[in-house]
Protein backbone atom coordinates (compact mmCIF):
# COMPACT_ATOMS: atom_id res chain seq x y z
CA UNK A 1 54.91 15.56 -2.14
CA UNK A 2 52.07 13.48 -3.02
CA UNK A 3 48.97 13.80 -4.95
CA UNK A 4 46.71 13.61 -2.48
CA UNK A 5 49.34 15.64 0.17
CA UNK A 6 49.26 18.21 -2.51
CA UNK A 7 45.82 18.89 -2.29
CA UNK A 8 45.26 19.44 1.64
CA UNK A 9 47.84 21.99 0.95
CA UNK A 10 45.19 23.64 -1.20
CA UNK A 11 42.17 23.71 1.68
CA UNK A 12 40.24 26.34 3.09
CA UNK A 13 38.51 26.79 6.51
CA UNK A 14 35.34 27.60 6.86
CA UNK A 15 32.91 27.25 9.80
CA UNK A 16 31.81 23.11 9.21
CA UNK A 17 34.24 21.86 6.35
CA UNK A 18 38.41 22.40 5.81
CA UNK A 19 37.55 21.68 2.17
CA UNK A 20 37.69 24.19 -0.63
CA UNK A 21 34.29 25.92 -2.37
CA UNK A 22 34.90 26.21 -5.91
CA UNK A 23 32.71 29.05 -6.90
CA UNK A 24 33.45 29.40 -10.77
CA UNK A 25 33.08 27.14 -13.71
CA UNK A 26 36.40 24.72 -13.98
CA UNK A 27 37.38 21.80 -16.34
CA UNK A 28 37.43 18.68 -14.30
CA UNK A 29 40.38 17.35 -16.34
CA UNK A 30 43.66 18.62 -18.05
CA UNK A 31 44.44 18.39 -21.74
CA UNK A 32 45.52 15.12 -20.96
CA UNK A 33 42.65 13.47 -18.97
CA UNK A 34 44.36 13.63 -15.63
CA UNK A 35 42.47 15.32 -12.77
CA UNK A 36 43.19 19.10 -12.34
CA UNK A 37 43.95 19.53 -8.68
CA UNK A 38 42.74 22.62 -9.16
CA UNK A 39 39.18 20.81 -9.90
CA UNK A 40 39.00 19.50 -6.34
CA UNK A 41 36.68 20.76 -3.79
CA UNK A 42 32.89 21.23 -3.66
CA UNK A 43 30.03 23.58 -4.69
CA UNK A 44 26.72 25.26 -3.86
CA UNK A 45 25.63 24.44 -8.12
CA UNK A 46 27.15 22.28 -10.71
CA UNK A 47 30.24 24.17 -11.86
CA UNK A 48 32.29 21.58 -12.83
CA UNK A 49 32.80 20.91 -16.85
CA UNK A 50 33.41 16.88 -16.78
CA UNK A 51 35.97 16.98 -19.41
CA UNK A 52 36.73 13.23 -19.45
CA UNK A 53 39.37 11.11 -21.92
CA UNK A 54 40.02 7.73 -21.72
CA UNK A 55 38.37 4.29 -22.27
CA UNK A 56 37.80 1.26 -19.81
CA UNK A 57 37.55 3.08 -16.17
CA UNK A 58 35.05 6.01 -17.60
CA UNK A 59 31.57 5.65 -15.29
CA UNK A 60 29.16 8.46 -16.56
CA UNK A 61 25.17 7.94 -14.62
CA UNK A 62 22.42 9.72 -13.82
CA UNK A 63 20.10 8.12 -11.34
CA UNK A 64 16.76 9.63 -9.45
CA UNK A 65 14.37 8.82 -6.99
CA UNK A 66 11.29 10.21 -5.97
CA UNK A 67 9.49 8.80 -2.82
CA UNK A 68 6.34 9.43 -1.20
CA UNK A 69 4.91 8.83 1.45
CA UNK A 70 3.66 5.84 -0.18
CA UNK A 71 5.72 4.91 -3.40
CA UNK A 72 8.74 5.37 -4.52
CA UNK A 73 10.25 4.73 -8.07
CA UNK A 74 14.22 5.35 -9.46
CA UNK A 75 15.16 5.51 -12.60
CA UNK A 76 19.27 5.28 -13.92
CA UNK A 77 20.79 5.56 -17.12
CA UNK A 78 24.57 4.83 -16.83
CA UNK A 79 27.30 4.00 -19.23
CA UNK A 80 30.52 2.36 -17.87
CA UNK A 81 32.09 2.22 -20.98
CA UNK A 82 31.91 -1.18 -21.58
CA UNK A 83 28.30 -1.47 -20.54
CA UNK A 84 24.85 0.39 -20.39
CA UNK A 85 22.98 -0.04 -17.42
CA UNK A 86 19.46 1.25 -17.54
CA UNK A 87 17.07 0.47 -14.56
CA UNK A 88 13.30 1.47 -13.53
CA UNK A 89 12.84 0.01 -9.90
CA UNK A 90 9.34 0.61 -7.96
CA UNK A 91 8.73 0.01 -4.92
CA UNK A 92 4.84 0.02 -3.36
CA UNK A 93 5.28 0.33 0.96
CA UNK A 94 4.26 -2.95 2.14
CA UNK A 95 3.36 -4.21 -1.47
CA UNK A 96 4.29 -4.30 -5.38
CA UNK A 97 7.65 -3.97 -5.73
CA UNK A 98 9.90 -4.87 -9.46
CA UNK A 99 13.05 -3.96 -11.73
CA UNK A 100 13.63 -3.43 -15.22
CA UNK A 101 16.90 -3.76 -15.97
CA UNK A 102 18.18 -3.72 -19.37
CA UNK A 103 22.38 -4.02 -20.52
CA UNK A 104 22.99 -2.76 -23.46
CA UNK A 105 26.78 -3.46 -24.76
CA UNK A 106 29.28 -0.81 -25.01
CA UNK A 107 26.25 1.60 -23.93
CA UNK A 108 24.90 2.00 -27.39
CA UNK A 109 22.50 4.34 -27.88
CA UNK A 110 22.73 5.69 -24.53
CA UNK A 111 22.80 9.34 -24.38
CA UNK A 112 24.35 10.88 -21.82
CA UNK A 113 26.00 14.75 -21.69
CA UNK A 114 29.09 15.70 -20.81
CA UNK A 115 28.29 17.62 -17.89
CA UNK A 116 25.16 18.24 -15.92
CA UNK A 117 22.88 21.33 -17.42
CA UNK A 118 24.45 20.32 -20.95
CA UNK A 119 21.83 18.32 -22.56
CA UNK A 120 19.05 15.97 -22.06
CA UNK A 121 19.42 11.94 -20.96
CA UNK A 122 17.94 9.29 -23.30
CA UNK A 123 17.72 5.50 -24.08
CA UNK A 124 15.90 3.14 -25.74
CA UNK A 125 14.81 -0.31 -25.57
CA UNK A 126 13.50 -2.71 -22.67
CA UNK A 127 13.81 0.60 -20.68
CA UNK A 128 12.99 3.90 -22.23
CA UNK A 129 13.63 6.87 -20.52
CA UNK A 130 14.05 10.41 -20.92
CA UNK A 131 15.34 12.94 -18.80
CA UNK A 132 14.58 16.54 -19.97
CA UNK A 133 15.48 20.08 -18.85
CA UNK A 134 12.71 21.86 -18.36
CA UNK A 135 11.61 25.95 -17.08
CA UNK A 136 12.11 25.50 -13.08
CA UNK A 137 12.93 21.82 -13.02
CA UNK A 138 13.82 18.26 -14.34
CA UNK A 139 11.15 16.33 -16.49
CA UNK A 140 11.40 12.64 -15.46
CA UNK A 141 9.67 10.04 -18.23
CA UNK A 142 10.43 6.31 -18.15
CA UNK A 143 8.56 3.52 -19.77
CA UNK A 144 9.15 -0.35 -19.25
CA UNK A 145 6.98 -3.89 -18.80
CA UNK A 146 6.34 -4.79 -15.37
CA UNK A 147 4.01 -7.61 -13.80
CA UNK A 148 1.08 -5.98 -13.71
CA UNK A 149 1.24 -3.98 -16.89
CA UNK A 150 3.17 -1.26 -19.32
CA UNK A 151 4.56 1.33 -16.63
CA UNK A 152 4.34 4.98 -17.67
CA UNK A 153 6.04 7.38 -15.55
CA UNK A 154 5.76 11.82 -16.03
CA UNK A 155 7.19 13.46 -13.31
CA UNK A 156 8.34 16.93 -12.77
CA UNK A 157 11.17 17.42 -10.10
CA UNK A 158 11.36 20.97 -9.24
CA UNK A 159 14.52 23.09 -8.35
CA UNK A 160 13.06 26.41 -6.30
CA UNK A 161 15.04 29.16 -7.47
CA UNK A 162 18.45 29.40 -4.67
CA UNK A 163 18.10 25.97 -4.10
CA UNK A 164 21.75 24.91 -2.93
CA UNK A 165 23.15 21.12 -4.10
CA UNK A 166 26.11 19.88 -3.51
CA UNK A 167 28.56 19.30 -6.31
CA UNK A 168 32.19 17.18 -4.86
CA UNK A 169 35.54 15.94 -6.68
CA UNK A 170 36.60 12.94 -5.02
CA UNK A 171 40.39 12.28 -5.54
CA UNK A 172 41.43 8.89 -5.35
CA UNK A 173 44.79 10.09 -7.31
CA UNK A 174 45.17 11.90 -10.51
CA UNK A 175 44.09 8.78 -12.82
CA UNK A 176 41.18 8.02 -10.58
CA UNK A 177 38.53 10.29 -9.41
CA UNK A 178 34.78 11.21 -9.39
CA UNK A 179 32.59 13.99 -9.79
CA UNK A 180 29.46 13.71 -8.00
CA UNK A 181 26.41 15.92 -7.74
CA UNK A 182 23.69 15.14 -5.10
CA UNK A 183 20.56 16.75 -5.11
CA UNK A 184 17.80 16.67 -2.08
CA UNK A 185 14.54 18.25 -1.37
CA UNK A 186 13.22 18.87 -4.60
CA UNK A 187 9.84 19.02 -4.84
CA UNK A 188 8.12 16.38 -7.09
CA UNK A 189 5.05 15.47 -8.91
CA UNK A 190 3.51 13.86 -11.47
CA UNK A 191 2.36 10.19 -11.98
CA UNK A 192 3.50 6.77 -12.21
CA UNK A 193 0.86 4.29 -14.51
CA UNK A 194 0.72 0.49 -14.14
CA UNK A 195 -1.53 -0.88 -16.38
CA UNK A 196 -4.34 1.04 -15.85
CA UNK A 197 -4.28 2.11 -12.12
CA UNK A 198 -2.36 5.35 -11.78
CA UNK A 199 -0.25 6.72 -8.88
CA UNK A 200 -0.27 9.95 -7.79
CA UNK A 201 3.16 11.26 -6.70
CA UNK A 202 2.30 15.01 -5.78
CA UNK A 203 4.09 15.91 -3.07
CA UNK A 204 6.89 13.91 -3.40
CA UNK A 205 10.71 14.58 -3.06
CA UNK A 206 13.09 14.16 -5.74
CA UNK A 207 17.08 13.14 -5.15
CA UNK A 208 19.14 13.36 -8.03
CA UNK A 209 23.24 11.38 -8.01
CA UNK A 210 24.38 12.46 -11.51
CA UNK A 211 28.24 11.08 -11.46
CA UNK A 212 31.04 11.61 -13.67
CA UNK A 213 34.61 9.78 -12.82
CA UNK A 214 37.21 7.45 -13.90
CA UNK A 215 36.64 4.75 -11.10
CA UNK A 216 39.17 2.02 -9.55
CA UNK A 217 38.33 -1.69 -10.23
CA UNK A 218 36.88 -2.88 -6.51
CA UNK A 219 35.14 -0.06 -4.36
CA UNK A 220 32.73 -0.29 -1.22
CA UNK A 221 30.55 2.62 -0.36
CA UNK A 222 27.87 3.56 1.96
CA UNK A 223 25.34 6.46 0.73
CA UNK A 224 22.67 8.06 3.02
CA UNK A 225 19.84 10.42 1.51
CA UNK A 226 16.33 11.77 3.00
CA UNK A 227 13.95 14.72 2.15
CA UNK A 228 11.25 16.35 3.17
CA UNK A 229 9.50 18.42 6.27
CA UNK A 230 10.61 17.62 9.34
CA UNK A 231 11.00 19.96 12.70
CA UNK A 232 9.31 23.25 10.76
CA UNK A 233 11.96 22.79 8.08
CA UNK A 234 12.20 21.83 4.52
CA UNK A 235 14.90 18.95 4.88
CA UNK A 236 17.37 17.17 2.90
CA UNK A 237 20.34 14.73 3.94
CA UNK A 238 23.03 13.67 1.92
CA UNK A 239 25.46 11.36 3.30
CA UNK A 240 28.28 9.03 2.13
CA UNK A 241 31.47 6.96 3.37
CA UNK A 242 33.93 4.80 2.49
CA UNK A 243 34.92 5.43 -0.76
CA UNK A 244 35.67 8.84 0.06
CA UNK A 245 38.06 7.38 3.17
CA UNK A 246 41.53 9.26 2.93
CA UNK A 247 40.63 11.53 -0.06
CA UNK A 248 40.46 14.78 2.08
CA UNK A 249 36.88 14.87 0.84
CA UNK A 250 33.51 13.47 1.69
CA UNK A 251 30.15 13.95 -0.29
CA UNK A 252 28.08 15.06 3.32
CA UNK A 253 26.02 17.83 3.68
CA UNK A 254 23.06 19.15 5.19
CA UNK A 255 19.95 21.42 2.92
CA UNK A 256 17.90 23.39 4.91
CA UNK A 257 15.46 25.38 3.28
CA UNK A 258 17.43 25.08 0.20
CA UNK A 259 20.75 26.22 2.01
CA UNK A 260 23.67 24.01 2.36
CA UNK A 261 25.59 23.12 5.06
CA UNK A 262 28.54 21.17 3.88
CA UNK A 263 29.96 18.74 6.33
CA UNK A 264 33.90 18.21 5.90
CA UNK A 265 33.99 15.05 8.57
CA UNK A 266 34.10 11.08 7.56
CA UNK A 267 30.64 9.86 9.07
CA UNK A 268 30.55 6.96 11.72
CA UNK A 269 27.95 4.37 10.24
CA UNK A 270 27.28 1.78 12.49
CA UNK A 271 24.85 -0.86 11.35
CA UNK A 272 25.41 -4.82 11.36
CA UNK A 273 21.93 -6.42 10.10
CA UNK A 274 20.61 -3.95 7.24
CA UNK A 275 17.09 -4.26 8.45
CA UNK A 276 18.09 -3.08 11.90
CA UNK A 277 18.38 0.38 12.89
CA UNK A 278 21.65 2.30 11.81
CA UNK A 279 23.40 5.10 13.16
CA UNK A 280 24.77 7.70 11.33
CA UNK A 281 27.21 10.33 13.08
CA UNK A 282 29.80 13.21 13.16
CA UNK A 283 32.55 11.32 14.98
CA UNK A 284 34.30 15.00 15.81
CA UNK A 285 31.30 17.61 16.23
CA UNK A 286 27.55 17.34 17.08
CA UNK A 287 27.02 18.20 13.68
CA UNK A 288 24.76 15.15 12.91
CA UNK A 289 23.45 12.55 15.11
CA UNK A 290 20.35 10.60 14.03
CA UNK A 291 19.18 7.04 13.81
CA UNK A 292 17.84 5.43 10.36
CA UNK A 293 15.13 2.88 11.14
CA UNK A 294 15.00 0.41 7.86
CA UNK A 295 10.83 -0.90 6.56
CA UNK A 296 12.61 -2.73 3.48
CA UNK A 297 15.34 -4.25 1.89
CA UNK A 298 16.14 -3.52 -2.02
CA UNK A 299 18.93 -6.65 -1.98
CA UNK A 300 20.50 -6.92 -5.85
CA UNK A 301 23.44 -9.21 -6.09
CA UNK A 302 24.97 -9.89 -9.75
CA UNK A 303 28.32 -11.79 -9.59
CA UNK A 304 29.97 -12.89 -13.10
CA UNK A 305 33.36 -13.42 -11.71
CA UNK A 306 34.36 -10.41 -13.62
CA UNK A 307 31.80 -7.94 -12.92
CA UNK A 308 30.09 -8.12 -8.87
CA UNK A 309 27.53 -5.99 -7.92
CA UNK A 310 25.97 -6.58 -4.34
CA UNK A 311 23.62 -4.03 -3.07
CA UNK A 312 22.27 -3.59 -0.10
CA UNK A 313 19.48 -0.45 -0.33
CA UNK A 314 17.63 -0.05 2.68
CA UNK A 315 14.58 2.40 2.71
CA UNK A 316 13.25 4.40 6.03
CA UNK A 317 13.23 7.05 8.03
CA UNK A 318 15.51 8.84 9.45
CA UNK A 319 15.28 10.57 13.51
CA UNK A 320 17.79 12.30 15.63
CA UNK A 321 19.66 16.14 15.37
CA UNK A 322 20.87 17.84 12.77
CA UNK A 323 22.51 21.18 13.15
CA UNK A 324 22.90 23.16 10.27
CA UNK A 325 25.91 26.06 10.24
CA UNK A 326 24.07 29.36 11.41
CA UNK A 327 20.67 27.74 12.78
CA UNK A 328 19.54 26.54 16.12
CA UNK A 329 19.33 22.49 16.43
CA UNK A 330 16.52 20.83 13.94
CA UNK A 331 14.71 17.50 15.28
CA UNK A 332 14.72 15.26 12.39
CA UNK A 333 11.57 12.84 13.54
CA UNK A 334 10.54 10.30 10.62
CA UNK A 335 12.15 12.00 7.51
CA UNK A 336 11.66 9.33 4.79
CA UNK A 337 14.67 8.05 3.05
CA UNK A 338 17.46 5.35 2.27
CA UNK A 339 20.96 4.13 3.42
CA UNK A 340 22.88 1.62 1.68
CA UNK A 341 25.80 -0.31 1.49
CA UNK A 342 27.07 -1.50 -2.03
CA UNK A 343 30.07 -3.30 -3.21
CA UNK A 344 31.34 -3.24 -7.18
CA UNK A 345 33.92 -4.56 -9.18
CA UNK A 346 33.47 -3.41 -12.53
């Protein structure tokens, strides 16, 4: 029996997913770096303890965004083993918009934990950041040149006491896999400085991707995320596909009020043109059914023959139904987000 066969063995029903809640804390790996099948499945809070070994295929990131209804800026530290990758990107609606991007070989003085919750994020250099655990929420500082000045960024993402995320393993096989956890819907504030105009982002929404894997070579993905109020709700959507294709897993869900509704289907995305509308669907249920309307294009392609990157991040808003496991239907009308396609060898 197969890896992979071994672990739909393992499933679980329950009302909108056949995949399995982990609901204590687990090591991700075994003694000898392999993938734990008994790691796989997904959870309400980070339980996972990202145990990783090995050298070459490691990816370890941490990457937010807040948006407004105005702004938006995202800030990633990362360490692929060979590489750092640090980023600040801003984006003014209908104006500014720059990266920072600063490589930093063999990630060198990139600090990253082990696991989510067990320490603070830091780098220095062309882009300083710092991302600090703080009493109800996430600290978010970043500092970096831009065109128009020094940027200064202090922002406070909060997490509401019960707020559910979703935590996934993704099993490619037992040598490949990821750990993902996506946060939506936290409340933000704080401000981003550009030389000397500030930006207020108070009442912003915060999305989190902190990732922990050992990743194949070549890999295509699609990720959807929104937040916010939309239909008398607090709202957030977290959607992917692709690169969880045939894994028996997918990193979809549904917050509502902080409560999770974790979607076990492979989404239909249908999109051709990125700045045209997409579609985003539950091919088997009405579980989702909205349209993402695109007002700009973050395209970011980086080809070295060994190393591609070509991104394709498309900011908007999303409209359509949701319907969350134990609620009546929610209109989703104008819920500010992204969807993206990106393609990596690295």
């Amino acid at each position: 029996m197969s890896f992979l066969v071994k672990l739909r063995h393992m499933s679980t029903h329950e009302a909108s997913t056949h995949e399995r809640e982990i609901t204590e804390p687990i090591d991700l790996c075994t003694p000898a770096g392999r993938l734990d099948p008994a790691a796989v499945g997904w959870s309400r809070t980070p339980l996972h303890r990202c145990n990783l070994r090995g050298w070459g295929r490691t990816k370890r990131w941490e990457y937010w965004c807040v948006m407004t209804p105005t702004h938006l800026i995202a800030v990633t530290v990362s360490d692929i083993d060979y590489l750092g990758l640090n980023s600040v990107y801003f984006l003014e609606y209908g104006g500014r918009e720059f990266t920072r991007t600063s490589m930093v070989p063999f990630a060198r003085g990139v600090r990253l934990p082990q696991s989510l919750g067990d320490g603070d994020v830091a780098v220095r250099g062309p882009v300083t950041a710092e991302i600090l655990r703080e009493e109800g929420g996430t600290r978010l500082r970043a500092r970096c040149a831009t065109p128009g000045g020094p940027l200064v960024a202090d922002l406070l993402v909060a997490l509401p006491p019960g707020h559910e995320t979703l935590s996934v393993v993704i099993p490619w096989s037992e040598r490949r896999f990821q750990y993902t956890s996506k946060h939506t819907a936290r409340p933000a504030e704080g401000t981003v400085r550009i030389g000397s105009a500030e930006i207020d982002f108070g009442g912003g929404w915060g999305v989190l991707d902190h990732g922990r894997g050992r990743w194949p070579y070549d890999t295509v993905w699609n990720w959807g995320a929104a937040s916010g109020r939309t239909g008398g709700h607090v709202v957030g959507l977290q959607f992917g596909g692709k690169w969880t294709a045939g894994t028996g897993m997918t990193e979809n869900a549904l917050c509502v009020d902080g409560r999770l509704t974790k979607i076990g289907e492979e989404l239909d995305w249908e999109y051709s043109d990125f700045l045209a509308p997409w579609t985003v669907r539950t091919p088997e249920s009405d579980r989702v059914d909205l349209t993402f309307t695109p007002f700009h294009e973050r395209a970011d392609r980086t080809d070295t023959g060994l190393i591609l990157n070509d991104t394709h991040q498309c900011f908007g808003r999303y409209s359509g139904i949701i319907r969350p496991h134990g609620c009546p239907p929610i209109e989703v009308d104008g819920l500010l987000g992204w969807a993206e396609q990106v393609h990596m060898r690295w």
